[in-house]
C-alpha atoms as a PDB file:
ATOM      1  CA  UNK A   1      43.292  60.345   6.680  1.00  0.00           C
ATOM      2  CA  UNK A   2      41.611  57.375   4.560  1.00  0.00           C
ATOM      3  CA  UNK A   3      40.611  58.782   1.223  1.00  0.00           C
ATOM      4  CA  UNK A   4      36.466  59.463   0.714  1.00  0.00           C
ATOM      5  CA  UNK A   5      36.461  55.846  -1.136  1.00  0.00           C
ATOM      6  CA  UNK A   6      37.926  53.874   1.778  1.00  0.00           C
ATOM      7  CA  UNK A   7      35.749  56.214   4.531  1.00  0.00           C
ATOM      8  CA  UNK A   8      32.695  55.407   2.865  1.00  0.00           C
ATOM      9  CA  UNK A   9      32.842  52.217   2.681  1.00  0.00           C
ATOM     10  CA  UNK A  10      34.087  52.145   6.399  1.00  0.00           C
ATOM     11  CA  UNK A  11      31.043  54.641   6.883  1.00  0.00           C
ATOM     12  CA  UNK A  12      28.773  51.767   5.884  1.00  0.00           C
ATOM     13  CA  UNK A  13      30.421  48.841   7.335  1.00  0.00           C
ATOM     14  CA  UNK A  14      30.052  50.770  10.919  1.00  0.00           C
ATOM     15  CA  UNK A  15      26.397  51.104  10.218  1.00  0.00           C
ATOM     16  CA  UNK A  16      25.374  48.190   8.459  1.00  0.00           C
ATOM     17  CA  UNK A  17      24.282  49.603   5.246  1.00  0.00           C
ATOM     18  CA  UNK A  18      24.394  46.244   2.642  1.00  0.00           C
ATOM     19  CA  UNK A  19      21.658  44.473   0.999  1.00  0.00           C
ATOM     20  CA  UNK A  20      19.260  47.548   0.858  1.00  0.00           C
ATOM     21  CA  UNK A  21      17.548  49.983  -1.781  1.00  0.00           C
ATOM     22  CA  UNK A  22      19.223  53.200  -0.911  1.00  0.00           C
ATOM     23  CA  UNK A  23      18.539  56.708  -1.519  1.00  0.00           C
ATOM     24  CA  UNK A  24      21.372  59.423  -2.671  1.00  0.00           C
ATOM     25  CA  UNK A  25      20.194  62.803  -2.865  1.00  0.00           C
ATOM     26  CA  UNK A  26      21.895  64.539  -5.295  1.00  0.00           C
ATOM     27  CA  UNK A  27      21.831  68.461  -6.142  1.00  0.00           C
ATOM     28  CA  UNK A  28      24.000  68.654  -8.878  1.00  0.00           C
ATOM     29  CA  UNK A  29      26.770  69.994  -6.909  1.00  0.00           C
ATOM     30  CA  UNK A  30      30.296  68.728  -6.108  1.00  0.00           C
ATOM     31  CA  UNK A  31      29.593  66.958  -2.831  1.00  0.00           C
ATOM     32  CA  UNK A  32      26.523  65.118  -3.889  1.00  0.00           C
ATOM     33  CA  UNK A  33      28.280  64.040  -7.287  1.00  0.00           C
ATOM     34  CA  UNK A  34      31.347  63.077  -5.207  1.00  0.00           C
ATOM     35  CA  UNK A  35      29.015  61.112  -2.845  1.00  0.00           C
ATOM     36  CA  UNK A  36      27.428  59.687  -5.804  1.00  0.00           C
ATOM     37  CA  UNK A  37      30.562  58.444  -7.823  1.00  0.00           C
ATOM     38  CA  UNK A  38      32.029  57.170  -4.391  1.00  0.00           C
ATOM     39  CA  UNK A  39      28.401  54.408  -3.654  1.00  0.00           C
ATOM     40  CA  UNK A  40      28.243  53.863  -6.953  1.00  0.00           C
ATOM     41  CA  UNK A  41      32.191  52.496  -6.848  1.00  0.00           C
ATOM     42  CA  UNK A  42      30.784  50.384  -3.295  1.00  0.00           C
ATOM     43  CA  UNK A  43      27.490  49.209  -4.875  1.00  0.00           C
ATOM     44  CA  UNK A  44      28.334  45.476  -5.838  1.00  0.00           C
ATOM     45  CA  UNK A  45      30.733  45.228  -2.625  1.00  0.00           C
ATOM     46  CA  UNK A  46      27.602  46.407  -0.489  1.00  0.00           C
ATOM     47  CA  UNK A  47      25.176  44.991  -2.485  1.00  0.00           C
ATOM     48  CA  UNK A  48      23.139  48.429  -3.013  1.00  0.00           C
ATOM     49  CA  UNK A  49      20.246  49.234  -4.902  1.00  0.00           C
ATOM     50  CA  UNK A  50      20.671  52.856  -5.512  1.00  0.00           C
ATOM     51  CA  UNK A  51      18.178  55.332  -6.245  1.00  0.00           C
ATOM     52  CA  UNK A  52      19.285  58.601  -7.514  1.00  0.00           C
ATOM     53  CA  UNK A  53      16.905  61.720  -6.224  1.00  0.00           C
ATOM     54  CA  UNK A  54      16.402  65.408  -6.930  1.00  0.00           C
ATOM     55  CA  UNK A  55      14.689  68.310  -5.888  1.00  0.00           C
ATOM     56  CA  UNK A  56      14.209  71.567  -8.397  1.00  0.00           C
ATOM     57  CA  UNK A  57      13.333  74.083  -6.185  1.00  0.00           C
ATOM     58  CA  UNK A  58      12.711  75.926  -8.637  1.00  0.00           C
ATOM     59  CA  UNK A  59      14.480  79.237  -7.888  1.00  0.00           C
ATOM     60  CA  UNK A  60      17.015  80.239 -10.731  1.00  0.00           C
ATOM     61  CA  UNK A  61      14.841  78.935 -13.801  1.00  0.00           C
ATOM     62  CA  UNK A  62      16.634  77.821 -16.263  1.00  0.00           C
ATOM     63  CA  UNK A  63      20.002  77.014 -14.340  1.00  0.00           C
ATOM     64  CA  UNK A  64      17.749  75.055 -11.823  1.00  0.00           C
ATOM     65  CA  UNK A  65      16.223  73.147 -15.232  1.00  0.00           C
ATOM     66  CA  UNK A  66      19.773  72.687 -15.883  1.00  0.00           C
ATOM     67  CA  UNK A  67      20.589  71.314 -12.662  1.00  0.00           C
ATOM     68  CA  UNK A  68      18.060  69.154 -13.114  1.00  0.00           C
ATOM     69  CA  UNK A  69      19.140  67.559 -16.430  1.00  0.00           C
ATOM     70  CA  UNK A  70      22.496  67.077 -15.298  1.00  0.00           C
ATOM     71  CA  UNK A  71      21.522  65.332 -11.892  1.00  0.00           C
ATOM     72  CA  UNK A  72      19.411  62.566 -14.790  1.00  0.00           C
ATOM     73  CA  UNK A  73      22.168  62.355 -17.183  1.00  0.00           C
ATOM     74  CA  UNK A  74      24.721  61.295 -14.544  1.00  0.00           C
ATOM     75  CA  UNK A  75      22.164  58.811 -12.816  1.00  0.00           C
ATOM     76  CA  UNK A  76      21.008  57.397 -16.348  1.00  0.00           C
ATOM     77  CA  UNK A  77      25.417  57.184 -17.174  1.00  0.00           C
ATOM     78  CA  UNK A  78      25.967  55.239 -14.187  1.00  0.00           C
ATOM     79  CA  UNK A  79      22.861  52.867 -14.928  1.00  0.00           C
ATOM     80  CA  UNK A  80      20.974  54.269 -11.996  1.00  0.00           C
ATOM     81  CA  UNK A  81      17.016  54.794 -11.023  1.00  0.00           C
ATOM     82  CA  UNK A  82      16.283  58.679 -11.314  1.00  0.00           C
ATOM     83  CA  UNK A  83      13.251  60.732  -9.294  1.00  0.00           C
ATOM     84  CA  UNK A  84      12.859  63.992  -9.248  1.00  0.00           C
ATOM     85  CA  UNK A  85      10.075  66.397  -8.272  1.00  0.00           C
ATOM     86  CA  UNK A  86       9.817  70.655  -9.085  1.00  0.00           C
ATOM     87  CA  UNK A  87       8.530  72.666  -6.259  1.00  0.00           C
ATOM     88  CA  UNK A  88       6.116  75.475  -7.078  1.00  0.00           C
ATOM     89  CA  UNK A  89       6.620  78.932  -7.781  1.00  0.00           C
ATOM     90  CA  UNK A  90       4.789  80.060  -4.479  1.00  0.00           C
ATOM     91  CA  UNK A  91       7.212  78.629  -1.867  1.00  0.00           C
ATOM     92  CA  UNK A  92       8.859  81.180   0.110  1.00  0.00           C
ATOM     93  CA  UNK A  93      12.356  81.698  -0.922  1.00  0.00           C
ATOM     94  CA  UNK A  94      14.287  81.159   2.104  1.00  0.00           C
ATOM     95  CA  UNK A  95      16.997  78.953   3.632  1.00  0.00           C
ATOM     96  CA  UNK A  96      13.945  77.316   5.942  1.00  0.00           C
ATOM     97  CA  UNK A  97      11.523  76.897   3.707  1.00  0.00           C
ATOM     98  CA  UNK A  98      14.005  75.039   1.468  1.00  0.00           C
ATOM     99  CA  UNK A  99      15.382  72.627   4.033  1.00  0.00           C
ATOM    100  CA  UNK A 100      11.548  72.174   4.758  1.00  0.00           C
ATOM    101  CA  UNK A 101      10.769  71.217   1.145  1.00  0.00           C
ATOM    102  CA  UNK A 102      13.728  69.145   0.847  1.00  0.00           C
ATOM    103  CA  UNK A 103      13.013  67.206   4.089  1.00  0.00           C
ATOM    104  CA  UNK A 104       9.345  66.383   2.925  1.00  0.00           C
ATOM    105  CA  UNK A 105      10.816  65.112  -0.566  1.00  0.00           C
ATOM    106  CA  UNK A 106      13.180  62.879   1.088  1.00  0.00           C
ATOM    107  CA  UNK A 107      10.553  61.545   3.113  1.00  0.00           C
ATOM    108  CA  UNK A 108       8.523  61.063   0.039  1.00  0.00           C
ATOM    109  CA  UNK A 109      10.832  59.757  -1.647  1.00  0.00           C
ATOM    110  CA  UNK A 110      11.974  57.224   1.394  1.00  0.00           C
ATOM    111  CA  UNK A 111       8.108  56.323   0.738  1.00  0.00           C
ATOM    112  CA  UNK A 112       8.157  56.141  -2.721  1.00  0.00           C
ATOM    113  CA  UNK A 113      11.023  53.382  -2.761  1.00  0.00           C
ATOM    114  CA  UNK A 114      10.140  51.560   0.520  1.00  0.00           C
ATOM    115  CA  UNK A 115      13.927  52.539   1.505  1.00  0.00           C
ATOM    116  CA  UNK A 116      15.212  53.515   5.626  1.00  0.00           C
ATOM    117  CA  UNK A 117      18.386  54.995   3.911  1.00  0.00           C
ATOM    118  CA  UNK A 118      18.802  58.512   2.676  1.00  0.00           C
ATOM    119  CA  UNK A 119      22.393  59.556   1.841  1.00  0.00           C
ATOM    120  CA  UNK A 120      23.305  63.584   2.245  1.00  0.00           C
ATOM    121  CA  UNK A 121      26.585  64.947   1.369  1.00  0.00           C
ATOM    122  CA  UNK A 122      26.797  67.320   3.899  1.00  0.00           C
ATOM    123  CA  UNK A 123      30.800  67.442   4.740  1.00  0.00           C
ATOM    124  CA  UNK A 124      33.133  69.030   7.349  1.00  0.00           C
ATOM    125  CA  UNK A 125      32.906  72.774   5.939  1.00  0.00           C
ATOM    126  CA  UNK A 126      29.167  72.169   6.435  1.00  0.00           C
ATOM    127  CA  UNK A 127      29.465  70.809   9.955  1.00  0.00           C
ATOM    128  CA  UNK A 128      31.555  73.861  10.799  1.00  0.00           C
ATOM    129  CA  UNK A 129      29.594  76.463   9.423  1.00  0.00           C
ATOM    130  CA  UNK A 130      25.994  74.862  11.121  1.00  0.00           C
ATOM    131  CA  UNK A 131      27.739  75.445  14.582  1.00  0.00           C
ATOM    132  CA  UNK A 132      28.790  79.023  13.611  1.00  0.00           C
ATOM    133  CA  UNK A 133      25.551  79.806  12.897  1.00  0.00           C
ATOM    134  CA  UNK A 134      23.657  77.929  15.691  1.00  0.00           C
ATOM    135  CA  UNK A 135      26.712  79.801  18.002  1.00  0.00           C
ATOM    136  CA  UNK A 136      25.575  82.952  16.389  1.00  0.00           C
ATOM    137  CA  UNK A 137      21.432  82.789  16.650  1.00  0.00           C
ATOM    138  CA  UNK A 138      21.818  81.070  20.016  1.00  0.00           C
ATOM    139  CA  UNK A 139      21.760  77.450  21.140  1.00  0.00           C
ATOM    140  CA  UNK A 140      22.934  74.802  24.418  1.00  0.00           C
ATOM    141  CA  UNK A 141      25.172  72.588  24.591  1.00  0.00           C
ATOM    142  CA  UNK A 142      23.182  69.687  22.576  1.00  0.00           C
ATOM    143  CA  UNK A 143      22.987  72.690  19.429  1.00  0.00           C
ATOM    144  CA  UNK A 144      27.212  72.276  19.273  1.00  0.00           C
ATOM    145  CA  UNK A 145      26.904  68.850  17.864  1.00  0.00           C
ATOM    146  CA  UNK A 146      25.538  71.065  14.526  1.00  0.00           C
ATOM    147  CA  UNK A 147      25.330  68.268  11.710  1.00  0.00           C
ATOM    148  CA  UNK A 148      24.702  64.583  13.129  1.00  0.00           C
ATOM    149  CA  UNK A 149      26.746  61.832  10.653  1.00  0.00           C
ATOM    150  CA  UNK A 150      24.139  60.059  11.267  1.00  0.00           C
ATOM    151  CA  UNK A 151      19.700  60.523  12.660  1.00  0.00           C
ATOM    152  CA  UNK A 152      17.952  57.558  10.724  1.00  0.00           C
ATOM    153  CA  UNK A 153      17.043  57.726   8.214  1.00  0.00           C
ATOM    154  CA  UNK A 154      19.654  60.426   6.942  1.00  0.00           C
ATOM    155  CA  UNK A 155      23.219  59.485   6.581  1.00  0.00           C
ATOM    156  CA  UNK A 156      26.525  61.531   5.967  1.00  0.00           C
ATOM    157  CA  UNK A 157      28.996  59.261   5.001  1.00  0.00           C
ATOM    158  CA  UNK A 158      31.116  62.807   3.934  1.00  0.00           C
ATOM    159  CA  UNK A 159      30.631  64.440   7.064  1.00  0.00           C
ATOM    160  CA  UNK A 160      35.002  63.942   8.141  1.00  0.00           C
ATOM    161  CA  UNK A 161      35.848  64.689   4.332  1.00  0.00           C
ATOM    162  CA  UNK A 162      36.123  69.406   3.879  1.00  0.00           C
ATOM    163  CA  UNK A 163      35.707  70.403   1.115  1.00  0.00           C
ATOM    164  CA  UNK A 164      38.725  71.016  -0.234  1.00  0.00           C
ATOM    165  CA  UNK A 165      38.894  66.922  -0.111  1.00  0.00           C
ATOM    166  CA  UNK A 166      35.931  66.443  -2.031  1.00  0.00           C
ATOM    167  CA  UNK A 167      37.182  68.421  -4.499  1.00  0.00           C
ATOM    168  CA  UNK A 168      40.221  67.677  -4.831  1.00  0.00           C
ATOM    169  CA  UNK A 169      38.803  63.951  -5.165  1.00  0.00           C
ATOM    170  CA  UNK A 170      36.690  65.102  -8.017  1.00  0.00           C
ATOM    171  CA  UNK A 171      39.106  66.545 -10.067  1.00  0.00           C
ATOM    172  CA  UNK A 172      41.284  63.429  -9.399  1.00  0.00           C
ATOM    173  CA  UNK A 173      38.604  61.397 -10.708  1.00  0.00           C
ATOM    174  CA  UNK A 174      37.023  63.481 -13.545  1.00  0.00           C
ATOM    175  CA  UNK A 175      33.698  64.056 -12.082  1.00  0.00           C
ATOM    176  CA  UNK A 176      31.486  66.827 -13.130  1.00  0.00           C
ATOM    177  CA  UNK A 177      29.373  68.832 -11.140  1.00  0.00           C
ATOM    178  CA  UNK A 178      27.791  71.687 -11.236  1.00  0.00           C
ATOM    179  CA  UNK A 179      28.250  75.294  -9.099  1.00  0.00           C
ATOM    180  CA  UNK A 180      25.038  76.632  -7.893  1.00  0.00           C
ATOM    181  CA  UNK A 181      25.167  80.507  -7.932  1.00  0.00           C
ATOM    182  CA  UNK A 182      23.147  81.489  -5.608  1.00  0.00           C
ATOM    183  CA  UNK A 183      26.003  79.919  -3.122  1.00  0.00           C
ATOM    184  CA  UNK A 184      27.616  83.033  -3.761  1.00  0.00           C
ATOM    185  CA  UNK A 185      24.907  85.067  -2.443  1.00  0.00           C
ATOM    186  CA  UNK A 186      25.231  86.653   0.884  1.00  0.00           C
ATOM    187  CA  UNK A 187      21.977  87.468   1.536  1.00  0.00           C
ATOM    188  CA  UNK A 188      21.658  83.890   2.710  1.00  0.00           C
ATOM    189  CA  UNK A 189      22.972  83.629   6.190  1.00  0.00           C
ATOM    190  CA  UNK A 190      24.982  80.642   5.477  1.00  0.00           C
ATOM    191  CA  UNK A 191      26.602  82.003   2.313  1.00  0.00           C
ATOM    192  CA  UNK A 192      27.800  85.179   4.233  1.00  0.00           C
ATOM    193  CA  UNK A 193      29.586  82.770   7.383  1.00  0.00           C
ATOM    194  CA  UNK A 194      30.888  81.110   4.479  1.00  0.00           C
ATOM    195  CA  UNK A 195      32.120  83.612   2.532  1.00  0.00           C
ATOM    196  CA  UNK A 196      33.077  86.422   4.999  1.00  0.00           C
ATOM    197  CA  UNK A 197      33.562  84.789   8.759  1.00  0.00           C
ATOM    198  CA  UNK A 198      35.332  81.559   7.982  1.00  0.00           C
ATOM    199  CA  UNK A 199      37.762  83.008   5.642  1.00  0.00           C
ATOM    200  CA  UNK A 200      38.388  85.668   8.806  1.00  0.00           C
ATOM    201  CA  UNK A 201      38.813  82.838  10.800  1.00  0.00           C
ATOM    202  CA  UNK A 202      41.173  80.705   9.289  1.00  0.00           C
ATOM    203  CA  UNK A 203      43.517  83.543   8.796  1.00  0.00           C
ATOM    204  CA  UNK A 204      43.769  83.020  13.005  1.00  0.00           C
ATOM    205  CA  UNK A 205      44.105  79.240  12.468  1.00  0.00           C
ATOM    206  CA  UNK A 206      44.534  77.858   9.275  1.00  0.00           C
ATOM    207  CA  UNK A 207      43.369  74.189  11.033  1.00  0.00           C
ATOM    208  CA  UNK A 208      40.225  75.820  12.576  1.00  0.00           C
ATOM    209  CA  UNK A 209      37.655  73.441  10.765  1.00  0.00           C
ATOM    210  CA  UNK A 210      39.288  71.111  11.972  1.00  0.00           C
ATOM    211  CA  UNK A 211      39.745  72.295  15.766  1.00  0.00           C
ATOM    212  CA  UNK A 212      35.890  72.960  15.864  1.00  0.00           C
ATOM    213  CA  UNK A 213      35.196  69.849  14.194  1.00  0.00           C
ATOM    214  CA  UNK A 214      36.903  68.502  17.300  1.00  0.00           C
ATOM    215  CA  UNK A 215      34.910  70.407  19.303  1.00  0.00           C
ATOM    216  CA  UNK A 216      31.642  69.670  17.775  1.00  0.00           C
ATOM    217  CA  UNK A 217      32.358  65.488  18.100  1.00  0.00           C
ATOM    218  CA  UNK A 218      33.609  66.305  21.798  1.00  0.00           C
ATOM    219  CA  UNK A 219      29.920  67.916  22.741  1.00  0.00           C
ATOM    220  CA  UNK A 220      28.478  65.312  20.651  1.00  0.00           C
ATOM    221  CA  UNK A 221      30.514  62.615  23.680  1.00  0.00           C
ATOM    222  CA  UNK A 222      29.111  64.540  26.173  1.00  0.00           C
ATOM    223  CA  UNK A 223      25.497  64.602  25.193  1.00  0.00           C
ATOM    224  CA  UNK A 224      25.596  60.820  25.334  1.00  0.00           C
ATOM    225  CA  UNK A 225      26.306  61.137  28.511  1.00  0.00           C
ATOM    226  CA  UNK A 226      24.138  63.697  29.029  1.00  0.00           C
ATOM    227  CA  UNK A 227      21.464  61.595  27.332  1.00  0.00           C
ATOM    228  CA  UNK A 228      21.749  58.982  30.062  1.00  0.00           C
ATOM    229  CA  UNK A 229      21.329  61.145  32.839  1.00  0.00           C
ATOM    230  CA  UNK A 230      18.285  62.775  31.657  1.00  0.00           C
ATOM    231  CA  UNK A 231      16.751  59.373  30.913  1.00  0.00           C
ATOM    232  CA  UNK A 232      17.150  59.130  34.779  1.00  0.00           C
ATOM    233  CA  UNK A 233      15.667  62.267  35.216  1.00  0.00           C
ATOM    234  CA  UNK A 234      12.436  62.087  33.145  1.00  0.00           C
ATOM    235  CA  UNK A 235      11.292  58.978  35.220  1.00  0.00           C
ATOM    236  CA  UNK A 236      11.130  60.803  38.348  1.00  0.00           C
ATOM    237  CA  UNK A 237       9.304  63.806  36.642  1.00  0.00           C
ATOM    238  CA  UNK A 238       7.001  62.450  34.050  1.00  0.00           C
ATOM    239  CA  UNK A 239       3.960  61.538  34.936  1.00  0.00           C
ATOM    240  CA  UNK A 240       3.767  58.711  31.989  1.00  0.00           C
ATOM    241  CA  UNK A 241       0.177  57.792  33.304  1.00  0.00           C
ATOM    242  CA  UNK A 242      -1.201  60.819  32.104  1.00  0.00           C
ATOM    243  CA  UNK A 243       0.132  61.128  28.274  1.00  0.00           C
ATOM    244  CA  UNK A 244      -1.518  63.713  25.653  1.00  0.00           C
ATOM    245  CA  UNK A 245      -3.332  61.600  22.883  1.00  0.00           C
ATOM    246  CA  UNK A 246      -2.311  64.363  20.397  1.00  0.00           C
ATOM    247  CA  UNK A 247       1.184  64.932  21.061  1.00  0.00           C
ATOM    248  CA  UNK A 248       2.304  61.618  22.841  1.00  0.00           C
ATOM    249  CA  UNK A 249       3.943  63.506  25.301  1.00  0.00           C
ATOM    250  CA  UNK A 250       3.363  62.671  29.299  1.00  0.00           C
ATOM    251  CA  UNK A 251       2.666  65.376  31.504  1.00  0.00           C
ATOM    252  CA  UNK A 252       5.522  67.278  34.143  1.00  0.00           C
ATOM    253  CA  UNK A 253       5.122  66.600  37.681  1.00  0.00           C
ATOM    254  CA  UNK A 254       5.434  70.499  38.203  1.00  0.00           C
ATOM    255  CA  UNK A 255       6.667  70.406  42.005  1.00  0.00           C
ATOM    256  CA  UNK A 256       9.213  67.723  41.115  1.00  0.00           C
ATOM    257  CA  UNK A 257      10.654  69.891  37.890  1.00  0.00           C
ATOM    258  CA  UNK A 258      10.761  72.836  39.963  1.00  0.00           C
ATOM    259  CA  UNK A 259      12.960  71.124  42.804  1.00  0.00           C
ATOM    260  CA  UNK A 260      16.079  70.466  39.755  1.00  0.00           C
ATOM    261  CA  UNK A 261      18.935  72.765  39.052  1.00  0.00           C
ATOM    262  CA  UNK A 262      17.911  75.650  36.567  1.00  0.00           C
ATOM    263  CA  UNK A 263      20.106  74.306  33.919  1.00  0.00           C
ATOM    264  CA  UNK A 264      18.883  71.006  33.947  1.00  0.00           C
ATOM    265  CA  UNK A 265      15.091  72.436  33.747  1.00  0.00           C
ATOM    266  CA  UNK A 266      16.322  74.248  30.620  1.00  0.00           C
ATOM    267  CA  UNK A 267      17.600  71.004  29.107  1.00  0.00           C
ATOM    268  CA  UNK A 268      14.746  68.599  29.626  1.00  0.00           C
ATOM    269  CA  UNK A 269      11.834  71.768  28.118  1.00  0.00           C
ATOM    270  CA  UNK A 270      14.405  71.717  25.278  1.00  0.00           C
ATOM    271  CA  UNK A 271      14.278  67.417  24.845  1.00  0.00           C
ATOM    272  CA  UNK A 272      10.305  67.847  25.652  1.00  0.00           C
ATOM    273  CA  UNK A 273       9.691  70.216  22.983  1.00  0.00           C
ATOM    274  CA  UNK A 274      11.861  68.624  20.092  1.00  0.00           C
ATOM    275  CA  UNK A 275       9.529  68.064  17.598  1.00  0.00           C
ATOM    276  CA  UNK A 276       7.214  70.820  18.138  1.00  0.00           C
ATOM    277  CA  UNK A 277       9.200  74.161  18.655  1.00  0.00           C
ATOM    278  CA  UNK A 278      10.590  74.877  15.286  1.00  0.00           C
ATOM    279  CA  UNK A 279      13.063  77.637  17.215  1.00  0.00           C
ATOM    280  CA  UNK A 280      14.649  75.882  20.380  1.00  0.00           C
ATOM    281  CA  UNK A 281      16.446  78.689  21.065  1.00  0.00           C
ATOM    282  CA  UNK A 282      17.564  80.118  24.738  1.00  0.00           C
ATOM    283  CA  UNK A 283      14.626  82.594  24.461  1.00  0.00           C
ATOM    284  CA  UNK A 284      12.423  80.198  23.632  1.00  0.00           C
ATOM    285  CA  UNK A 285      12.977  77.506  26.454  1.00  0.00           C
ATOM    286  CA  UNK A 286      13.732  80.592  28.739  1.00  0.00           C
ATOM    287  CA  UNK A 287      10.264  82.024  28.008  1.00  0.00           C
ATOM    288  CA  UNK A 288       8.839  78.541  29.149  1.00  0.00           C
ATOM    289  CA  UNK A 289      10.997  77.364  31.620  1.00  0.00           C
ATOM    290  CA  UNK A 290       9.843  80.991  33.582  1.00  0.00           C
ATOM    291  CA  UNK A 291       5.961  80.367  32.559  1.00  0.00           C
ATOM    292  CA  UNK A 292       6.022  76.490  34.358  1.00  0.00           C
ATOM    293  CA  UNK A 293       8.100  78.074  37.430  1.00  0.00           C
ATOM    294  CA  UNK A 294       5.573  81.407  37.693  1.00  0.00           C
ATOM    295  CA  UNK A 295       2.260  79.684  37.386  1.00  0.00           C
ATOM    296  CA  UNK A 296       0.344  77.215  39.033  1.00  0.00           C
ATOM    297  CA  UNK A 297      -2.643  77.598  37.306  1.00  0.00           C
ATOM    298  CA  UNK A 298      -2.054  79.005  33.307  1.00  0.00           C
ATOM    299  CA  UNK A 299      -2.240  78.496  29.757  1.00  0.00           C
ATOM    300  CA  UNK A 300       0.872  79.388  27.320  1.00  0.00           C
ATOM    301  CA  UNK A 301       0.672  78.692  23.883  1.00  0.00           C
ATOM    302  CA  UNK A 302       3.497  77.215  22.152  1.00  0.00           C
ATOM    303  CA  UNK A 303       2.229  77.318  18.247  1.00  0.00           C
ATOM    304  CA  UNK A 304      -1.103  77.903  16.193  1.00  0.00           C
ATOM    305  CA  UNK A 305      -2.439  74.254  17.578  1.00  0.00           C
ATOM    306  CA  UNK A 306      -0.517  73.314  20.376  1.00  0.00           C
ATOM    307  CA  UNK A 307      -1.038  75.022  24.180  1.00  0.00           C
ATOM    308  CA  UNK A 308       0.917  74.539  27.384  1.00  0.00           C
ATOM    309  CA  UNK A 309      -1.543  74.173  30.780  1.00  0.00           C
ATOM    310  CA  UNK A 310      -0.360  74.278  34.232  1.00  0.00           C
ATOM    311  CA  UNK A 311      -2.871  73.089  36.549  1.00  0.00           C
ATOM    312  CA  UNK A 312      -2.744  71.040  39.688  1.00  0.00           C
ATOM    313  CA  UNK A 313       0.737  70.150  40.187  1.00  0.00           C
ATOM    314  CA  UNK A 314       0.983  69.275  36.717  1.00  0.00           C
ATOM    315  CA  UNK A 315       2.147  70.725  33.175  1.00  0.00           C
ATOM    316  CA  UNK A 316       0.650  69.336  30.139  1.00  0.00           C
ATOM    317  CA  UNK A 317       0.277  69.700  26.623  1.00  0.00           C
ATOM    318  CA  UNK A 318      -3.100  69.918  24.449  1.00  0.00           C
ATOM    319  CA  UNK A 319      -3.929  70.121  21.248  1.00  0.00           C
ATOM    320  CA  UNK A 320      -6.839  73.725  20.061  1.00  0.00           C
END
C-alpha cells in the first residue's frame, strides 16, 4: 500500500487540487494532525495555500480550551493561517448536533476564505464504523457507501489509510496530537461500535475493515450505475414543468410512479427527499412511498415547513 505521503499526494493529483487556498480541519486529534503534517509536506509541490481551522465545541472545558491551543500552536509552527470559532454552551450535546455545528463552520469557514476545498481526516476505521451504524439504524443500498472520499466541497484524502496507519505514521514522524476523552465514552453510539462491536468482529476476521471496506467501494460501483438508470427514470416521471419555487423540486407524475417496481419507488422518494429528510431511513421512505400509492387526493407533512400534496395525478411539494 503507498504510504499516507505518497496517497495524498496521489489523492490530489486524481482530483485536481493545486493552485488553491485550501481548508484543513483540524481537531487536535491524530488523524487531523496526520492529515495536517502530510499537506503541509505537499504544499509547495501543489502549490497550496493552507488554512488551518477549528471548532471548540465546547464540551469538556478546559481540555476542549486545550484542544484548542494546541490545534494554533501547530498551525502557527508550521507557518500556517489559524481560525477558530467556540460554540455556545446551549447546543445540545449529541453526536447530531455536533456534526451539524461542524458542517455550518466549515461552510463558514469555506466563506470566510473564498476556498471550494475542505480537507477531513476521516479514515478507513471511520468508513467502517459509519456503515455499521447506518447497517444497524437502517438504510438501502446507496447508505452502504457510508463515508464518500470525496462530495465537494469535503475531501478525505485518508479515507484508504486505518488507523493503525495513521498512527503508526505519526509516531514515525514525531507528530503530536492530542486524545479526546470523550472517544472513550460509550454513551455515544459510535464510541460503543467502536469500542465493543468491532473489536468482536475482528476476532472473526482479523482483515474485516478491510473486507467491508471492499464492500462499501463495491456498493459505491453500483450506485453509479444505479445513478444512471434513475436519471432515465426521473424524465419519464417528473413533471419538470411544474417545479416548487421553494424547494426546487418538480412534481411526480403519480400514475407513472405508481406503474415502477416497489423497490425502485423506494429509491427515487429516497433521491427526491435528499436534502430535506434529515432521517432517510426505510421507515421513513416506507411511510411515504405508502401515502403517494394510498391517496389520490392528501396532504402528508414531511417537517415543520415542508408538506407533501397529492392531487390530480400529481405529487408535489409546498412550502407552510
Amino acid at each position: 500500500m503507498l504510504d499516507l505521503l505518497n496517497g495524498t499526494a496521489l489523492f490530489l493529483k486524481n482530483y485536481g487540487i493545486q493552485n488553491k487556498t485550501v481548508l484543513a480541519a483540524v481537531s487536535g486529534g491524530a488523524d487531523s494532525c496526520v492529515l495536517l503534517f502530510v499537506l503541509n509536506g505537499l504544499k509547495k509541490e501543489f502549490n497550496l495555500d493552507i488554512k488551518v481551522i477549528h471548532l471548540n465545541h465546547n464540551w469538556r472545558g478546559e481540555e476542549s480550551l486545550c484542544d484548542m491551543e494546541f490545534v494554533r500552536s501547530a498551525a502557527e509552527g508550521a507557518g500556517l493561517e489559524f481560525y477558530f470559532e467556540t460554540l455556545d454552551d446551549d447546543i445540545k450535546k449529541t453526536e447530531l448536533s455536533a456534526r451539524e455545528a461542524r458542517y455550518d463552520f466549515f461552510e463558514r469557514a469555506l466563506k470566510k476564505f473564498d476556498s471550494n476545498v475542505c480537507f477531513l481526516a476521516h479514515n478507513k476505521n471511520d468508513n467502517v464504523e459509519t456503515f455499521f451504524y447506518r447497517v444497524i439504524k437502517g438504510t438501502g443500498v446507496s447508505g452502504l457507501v457510508s463515508i464518500p472520499a470525496v462530495r465537494a466541497p469535503y475531501y478525505r484524502p485518508l479515507l484508504n489509510f486505518s488507523r493503525e496507519e495513521i498512527e503508526q505514521f505519526a509516531s514515525l514522524h514525531s507528530i503530536k496530537y492530542r486524545t479526546d476523552s470523550s472517544n472513550f465514552d460509550t454513551k455515544y453510539k459510535r464510541n460503543f461500535i467502536r469500542q465493543n462491536i468491532l473489536p468482536e468482529i475482528l476476532k472473526i476476521n482479523d482483515n474485516a475493515l478491510n473486507a467491508v471496506s471492499s464492500l462499501i467501494n463495491i456498493a459505491n460501483e453500483h450506485n453509479e450505475i444505479l445513478e444512471d438508470y434513475l436519471k432515465i427514470i426521473e424524465q419519464e416521471i417528473f413533471d419538470y414543468a411544474a417545479v416548487d419555487f421553494a424547494y426546487k423540486k418538480p412534481a411526480i407524475i403519480r400514475d407513472r410512479f405508481l406503474n415502477l417496481k416497489p423497490a425502485l419507488q423506494r429509491e427515487i422518494i429516497s433521491r427526491y427527499f435528499k436534502g430535506l429528510l434529515k432521517n432517510r431511513d426505510f421507515k421513513n421512505i416506507l411511510k411515504i412511498q405508502n401515502f403517494i400509492i394510498e391517496n389520490e387526493n392528501s396532504t402528508l407533512s414531511i417537517n415543520r415547513d415542508a408538506f407533501l400534496k397529492s392531487w390530480n395525478n400529481s405529487v408535489f411539494l409546498y412550502k407552510r
